[in-house]
PDB file of N, CA and C in Angstrom:
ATOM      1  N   UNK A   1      -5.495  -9.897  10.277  1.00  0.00           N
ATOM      2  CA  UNK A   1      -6.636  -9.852   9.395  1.00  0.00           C
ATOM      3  C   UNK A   1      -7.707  -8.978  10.033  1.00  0.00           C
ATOM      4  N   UNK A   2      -8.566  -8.548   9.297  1.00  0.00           N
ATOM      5  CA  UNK A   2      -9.227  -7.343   9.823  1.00  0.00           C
ATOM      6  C   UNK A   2     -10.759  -8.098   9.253  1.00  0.00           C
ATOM      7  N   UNK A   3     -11.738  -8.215  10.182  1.00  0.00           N
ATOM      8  CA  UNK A   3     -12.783  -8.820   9.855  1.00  0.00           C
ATOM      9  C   UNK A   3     -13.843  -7.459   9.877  1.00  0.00           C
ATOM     10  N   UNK A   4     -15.005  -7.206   9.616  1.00  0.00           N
ATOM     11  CA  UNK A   4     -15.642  -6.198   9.139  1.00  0.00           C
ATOM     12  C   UNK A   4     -16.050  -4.504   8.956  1.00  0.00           C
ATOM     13  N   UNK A   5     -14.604  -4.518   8.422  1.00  0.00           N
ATOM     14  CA  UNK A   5     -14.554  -2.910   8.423  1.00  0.00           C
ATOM     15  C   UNK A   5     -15.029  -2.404   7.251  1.00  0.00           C
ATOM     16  N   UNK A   6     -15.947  -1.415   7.397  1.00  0.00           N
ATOM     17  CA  UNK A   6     -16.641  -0.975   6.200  1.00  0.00           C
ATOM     18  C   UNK A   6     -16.894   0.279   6.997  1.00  0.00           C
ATOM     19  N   UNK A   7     -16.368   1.064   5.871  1.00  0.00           N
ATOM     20  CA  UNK A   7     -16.136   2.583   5.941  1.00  0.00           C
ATOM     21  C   UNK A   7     -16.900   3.651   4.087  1.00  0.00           C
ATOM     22  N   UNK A   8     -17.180   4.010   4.492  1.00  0.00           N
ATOM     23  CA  UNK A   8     -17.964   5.344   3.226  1.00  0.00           C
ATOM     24  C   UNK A   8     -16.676   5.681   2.151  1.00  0.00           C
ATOM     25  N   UNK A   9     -15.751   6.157   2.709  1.00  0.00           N
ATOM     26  CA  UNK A   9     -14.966   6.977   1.698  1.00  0.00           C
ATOM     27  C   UNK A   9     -13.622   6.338   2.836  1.00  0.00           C
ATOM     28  N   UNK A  10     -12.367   6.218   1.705  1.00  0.00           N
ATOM     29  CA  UNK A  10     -11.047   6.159   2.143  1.00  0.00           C
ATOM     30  C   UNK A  10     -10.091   6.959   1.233  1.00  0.00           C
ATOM     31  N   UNK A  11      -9.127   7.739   1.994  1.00  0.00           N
ATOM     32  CA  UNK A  11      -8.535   8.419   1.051  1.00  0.00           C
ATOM     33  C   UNK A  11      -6.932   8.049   1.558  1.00  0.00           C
ATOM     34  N   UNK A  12      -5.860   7.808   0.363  1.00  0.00           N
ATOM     35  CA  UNK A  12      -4.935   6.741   0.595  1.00  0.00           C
ATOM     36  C   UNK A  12      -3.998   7.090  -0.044  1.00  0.00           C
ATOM     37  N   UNK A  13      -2.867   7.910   0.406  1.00  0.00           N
ATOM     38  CA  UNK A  13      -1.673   8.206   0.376  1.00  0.00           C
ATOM     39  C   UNK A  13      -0.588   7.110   0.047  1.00  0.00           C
ATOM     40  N   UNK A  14      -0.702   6.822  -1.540  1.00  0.00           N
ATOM     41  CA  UNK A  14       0.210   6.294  -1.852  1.00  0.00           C
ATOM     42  C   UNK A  14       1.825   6.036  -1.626  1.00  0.00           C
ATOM     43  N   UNK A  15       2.757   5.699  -0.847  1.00  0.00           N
ATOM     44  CA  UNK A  15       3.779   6.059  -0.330  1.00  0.00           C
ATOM     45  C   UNK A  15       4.509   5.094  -1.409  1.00  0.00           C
ATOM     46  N   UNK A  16       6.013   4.910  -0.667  1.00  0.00           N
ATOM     47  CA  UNK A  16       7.020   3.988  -1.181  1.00  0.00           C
ATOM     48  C   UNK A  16       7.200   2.676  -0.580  1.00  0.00           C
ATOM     49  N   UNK A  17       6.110   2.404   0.233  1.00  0.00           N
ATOM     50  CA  UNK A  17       5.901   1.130   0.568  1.00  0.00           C
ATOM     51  C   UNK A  17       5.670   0.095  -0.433  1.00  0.00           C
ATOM     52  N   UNK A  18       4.766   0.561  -0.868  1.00  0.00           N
ATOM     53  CA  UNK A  18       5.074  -0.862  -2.196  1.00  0.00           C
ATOM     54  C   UNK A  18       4.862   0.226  -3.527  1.00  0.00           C
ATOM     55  N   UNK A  19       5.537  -0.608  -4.104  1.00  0.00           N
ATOM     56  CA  UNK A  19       5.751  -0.033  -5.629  1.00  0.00           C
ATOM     57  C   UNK A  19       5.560  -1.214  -7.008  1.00  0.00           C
ATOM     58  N   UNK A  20       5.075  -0.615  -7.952  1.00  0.00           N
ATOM     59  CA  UNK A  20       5.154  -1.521  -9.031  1.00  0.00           C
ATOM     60  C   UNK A  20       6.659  -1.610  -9.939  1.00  0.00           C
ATOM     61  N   UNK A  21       7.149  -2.253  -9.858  1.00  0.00           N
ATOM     62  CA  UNK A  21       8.441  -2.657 -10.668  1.00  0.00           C
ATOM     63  C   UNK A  21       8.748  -4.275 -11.325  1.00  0.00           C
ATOM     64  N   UNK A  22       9.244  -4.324 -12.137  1.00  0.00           N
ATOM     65  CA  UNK A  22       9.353  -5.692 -13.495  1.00  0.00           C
ATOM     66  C   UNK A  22       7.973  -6.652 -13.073  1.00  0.00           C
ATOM     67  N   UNK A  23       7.123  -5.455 -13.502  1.00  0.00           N
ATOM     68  CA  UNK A  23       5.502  -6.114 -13.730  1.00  0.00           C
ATOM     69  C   UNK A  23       4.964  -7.238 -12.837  1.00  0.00           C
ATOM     70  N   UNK A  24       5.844  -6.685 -10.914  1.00  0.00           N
ATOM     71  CA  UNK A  24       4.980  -6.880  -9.986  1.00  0.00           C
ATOM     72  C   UNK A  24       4.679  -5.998  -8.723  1.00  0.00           C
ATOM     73  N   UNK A  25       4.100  -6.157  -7.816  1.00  0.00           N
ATOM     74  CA  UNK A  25       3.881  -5.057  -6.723  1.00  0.00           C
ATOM     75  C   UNK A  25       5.010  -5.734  -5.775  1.00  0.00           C
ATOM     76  N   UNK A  26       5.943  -5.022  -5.375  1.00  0.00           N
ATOM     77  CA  UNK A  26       7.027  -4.922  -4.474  1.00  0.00           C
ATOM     78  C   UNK A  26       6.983  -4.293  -3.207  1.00  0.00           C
ATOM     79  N   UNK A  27       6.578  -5.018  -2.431  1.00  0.00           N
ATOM     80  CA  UNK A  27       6.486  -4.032  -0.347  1.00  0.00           C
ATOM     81  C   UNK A  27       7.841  -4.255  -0.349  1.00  0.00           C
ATOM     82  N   UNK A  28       8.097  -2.568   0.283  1.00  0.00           N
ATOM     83  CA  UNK A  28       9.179  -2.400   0.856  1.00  0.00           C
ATOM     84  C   UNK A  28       9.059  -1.801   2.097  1.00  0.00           C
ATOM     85  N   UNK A  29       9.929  -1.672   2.541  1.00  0.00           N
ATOM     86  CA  UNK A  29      10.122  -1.073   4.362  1.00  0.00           C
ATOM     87  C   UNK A  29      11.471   0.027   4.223  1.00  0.00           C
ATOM     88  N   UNK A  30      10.932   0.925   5.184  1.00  0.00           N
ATOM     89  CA  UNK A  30      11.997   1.879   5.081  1.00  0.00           C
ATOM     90  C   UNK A  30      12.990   1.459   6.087  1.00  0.00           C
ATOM     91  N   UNK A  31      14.232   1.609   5.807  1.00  0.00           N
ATOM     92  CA  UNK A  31      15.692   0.924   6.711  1.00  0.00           C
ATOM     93  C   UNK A  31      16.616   2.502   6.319  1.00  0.00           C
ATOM     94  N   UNK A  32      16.725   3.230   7.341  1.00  0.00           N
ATOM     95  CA  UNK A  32      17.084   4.940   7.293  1.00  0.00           C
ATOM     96  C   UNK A  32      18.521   4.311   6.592  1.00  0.00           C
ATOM     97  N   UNK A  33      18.965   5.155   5.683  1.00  0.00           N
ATOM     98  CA  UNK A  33      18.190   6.824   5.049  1.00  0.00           C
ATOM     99  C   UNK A  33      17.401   5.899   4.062  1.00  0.00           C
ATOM    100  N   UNK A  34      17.080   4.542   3.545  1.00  0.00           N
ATOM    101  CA  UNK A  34      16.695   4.694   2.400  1.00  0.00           C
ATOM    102  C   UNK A  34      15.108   3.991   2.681  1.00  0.00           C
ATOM    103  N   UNK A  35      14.734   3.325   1.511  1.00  0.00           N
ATOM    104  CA  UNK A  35      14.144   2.341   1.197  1.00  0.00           C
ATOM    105  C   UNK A  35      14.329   0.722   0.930  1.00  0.00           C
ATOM    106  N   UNK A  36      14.325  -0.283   1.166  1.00  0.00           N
ATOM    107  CA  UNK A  36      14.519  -1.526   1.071  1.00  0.00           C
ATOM    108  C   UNK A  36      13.198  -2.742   1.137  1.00  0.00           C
ATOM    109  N   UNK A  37      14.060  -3.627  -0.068  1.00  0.00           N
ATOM    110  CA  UNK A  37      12.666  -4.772  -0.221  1.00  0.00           C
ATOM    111  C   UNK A  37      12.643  -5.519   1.005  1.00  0.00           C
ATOM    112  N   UNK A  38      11.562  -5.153   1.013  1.00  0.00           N
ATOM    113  CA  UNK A  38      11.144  -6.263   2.676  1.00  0.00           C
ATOM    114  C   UNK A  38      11.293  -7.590   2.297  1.00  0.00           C
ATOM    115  N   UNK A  39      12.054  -8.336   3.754  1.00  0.00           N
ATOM    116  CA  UNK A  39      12.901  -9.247   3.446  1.00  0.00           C
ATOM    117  C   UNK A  39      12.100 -10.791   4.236  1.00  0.00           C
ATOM    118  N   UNK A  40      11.244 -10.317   4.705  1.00  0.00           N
ATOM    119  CA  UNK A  40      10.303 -11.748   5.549  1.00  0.00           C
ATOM    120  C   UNK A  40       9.098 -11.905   4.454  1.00  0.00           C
ATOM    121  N   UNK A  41       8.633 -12.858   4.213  1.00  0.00           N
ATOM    122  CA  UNK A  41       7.387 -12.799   3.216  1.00  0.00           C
ATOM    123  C   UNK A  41       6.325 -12.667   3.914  1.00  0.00           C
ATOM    124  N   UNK A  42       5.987 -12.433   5.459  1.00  0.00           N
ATOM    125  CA  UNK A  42       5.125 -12.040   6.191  1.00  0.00           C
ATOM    126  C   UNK A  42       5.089 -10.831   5.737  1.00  0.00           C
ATOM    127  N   UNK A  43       6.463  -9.968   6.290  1.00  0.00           N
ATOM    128  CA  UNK A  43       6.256  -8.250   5.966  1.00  0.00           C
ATOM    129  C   UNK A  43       5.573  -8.107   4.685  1.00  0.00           C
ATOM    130  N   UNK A  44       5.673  -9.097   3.547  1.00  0.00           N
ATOM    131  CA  UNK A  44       5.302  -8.774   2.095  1.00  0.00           C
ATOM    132  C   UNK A  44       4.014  -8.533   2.028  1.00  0.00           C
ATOM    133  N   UNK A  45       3.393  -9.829   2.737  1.00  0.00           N
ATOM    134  CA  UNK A  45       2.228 -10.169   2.612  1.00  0.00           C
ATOM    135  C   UNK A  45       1.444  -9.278   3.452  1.00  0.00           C
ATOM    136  N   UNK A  46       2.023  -8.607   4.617  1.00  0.00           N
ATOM    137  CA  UNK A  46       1.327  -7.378   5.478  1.00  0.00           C
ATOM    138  C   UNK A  46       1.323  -6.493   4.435  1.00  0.00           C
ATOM    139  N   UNK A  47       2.274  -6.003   3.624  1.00  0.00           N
ATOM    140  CA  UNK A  47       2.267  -5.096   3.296  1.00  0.00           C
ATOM    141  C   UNK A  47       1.302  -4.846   1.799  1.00  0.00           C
ATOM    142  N   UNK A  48       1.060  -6.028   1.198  1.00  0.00           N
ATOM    143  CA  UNK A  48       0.304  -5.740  -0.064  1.00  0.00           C
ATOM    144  C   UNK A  48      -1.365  -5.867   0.617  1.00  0.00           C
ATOM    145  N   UNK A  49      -1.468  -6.504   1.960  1.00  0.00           N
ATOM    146  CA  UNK A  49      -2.801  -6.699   2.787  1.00  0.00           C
ATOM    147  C   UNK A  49      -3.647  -5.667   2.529  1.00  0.00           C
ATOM    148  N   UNK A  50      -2.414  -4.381   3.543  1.00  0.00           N
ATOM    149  CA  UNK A  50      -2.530  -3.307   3.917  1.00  0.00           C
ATOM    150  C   UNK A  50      -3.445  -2.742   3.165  1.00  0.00           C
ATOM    151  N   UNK A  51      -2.836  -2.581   1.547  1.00  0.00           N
ATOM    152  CA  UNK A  51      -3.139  -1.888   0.349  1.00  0.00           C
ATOM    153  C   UNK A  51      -4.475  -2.343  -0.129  1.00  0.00           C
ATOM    154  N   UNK A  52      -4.664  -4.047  -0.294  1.00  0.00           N
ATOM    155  CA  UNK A  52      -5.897  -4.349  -0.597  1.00  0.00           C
ATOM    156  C   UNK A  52      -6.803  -4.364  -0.237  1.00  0.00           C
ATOM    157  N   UNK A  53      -6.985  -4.111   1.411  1.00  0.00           N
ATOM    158  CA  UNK A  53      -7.789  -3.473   2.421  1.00  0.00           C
ATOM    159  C   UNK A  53      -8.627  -2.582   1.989  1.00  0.00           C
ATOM    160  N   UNK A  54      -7.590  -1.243   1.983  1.00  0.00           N
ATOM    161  CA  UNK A  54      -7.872  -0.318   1.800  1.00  0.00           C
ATOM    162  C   UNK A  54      -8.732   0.036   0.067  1.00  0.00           C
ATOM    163  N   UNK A  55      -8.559  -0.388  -0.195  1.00  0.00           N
ATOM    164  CA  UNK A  55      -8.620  -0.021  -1.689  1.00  0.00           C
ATOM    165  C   UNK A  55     -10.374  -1.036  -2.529  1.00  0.00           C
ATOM    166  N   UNK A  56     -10.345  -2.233  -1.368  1.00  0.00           N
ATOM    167  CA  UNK A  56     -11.115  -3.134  -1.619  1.00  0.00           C
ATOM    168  C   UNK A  56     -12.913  -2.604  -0.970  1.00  0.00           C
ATOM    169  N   UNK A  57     -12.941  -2.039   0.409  1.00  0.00           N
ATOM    170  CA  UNK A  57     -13.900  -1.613   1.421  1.00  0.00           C
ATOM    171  C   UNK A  57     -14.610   0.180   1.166  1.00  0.00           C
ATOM    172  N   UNK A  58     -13.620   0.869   0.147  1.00  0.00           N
ATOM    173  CA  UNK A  58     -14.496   1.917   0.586  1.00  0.00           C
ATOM    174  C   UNK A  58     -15.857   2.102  -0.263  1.00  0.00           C
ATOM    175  N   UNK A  59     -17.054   1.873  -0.027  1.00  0.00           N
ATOM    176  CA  UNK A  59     -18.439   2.127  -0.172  1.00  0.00           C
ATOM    177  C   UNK A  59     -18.502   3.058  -1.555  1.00  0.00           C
ATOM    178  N   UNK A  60     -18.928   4.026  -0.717  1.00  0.00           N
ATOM    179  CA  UNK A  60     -19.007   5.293  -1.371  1.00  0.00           C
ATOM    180  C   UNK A  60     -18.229   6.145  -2.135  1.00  0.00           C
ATOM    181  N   UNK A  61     -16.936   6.186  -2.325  1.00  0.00           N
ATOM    182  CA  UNK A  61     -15.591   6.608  -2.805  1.00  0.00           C
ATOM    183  C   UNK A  61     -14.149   6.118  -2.498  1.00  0.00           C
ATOM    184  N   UNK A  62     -13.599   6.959  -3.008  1.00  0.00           N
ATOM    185  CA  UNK A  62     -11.889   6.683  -2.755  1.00  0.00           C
ATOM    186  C   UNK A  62     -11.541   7.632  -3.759  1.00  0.00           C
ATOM    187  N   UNK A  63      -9.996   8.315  -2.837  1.00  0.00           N
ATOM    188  CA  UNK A  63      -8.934   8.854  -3.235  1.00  0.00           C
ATOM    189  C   UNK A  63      -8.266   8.946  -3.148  1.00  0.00           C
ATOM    190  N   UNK A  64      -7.085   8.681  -4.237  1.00  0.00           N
ATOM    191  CA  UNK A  64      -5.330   8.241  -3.527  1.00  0.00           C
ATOM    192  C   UNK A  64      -4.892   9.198  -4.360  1.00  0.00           C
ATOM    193  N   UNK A  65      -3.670   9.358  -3.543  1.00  0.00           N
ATOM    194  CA  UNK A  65      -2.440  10.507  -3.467  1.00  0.00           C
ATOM    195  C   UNK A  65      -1.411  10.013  -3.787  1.00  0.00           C
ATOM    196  N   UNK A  66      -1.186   9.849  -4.600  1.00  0.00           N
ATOM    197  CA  UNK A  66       0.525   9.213  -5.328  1.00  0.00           C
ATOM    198  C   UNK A  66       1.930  10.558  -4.439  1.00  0.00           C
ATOM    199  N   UNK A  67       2.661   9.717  -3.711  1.00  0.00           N
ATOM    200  CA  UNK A  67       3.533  10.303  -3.304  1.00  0.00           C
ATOM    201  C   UNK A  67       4.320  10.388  -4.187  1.00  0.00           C
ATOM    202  N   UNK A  68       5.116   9.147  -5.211  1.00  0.00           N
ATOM    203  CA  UNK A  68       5.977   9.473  -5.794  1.00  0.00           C
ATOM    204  C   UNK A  68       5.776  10.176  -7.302  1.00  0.00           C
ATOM    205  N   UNK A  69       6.282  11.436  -7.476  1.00  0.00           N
ATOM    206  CA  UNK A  69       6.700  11.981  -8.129  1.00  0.00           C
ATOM    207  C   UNK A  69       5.788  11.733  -9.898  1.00  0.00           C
ATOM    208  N   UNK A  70       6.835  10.605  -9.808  1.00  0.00           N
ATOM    209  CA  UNK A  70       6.249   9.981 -11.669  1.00  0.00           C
ATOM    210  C   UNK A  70       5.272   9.632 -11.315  1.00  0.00           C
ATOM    211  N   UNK A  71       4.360   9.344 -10.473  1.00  0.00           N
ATOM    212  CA  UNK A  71       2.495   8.893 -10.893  1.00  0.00           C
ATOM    213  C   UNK A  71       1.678  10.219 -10.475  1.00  0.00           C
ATOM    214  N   UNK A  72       2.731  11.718 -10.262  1.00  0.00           N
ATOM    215  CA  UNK A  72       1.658  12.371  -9.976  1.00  0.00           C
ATOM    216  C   UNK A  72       0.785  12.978 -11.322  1.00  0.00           C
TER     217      UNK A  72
END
């Protein structure tokens, strides 16, 4: 847990870590060559953290970068 980070602007490279699919947010972890649903509900819960962190603190702006393809 991250206790008082407050930052102006965050800019946030959407990856394939979590994805929206059958109308929920899905963390995944990469397992070479591919992608895979993360399989501990810790990793889950790190991983949607991560996102709400970020997305929740920036002040002044924000801008995200959709990696995949169909949300560009």
């Amino acid at each position: 847990m991250c206790q008082g980070l407050e930052v102006d602007y965050v800019g946030l490279c959407w990856g394939g870590d979590l994805i929206w699919k059958q109308n929920a947010w899905v963390p995944r972890q990469m397992r070479a060559p591919r992608w895979q649903g993360a399989r501990k509900e810790e990793a889950k819960q790190c991983g949607l953290n991560a996102y709400r962190l970020l997305l929740a603190h920036a002040h002044a702006g924000l801008a995200i970068c959709s990696m995949r393809q169909r949300y560009r």
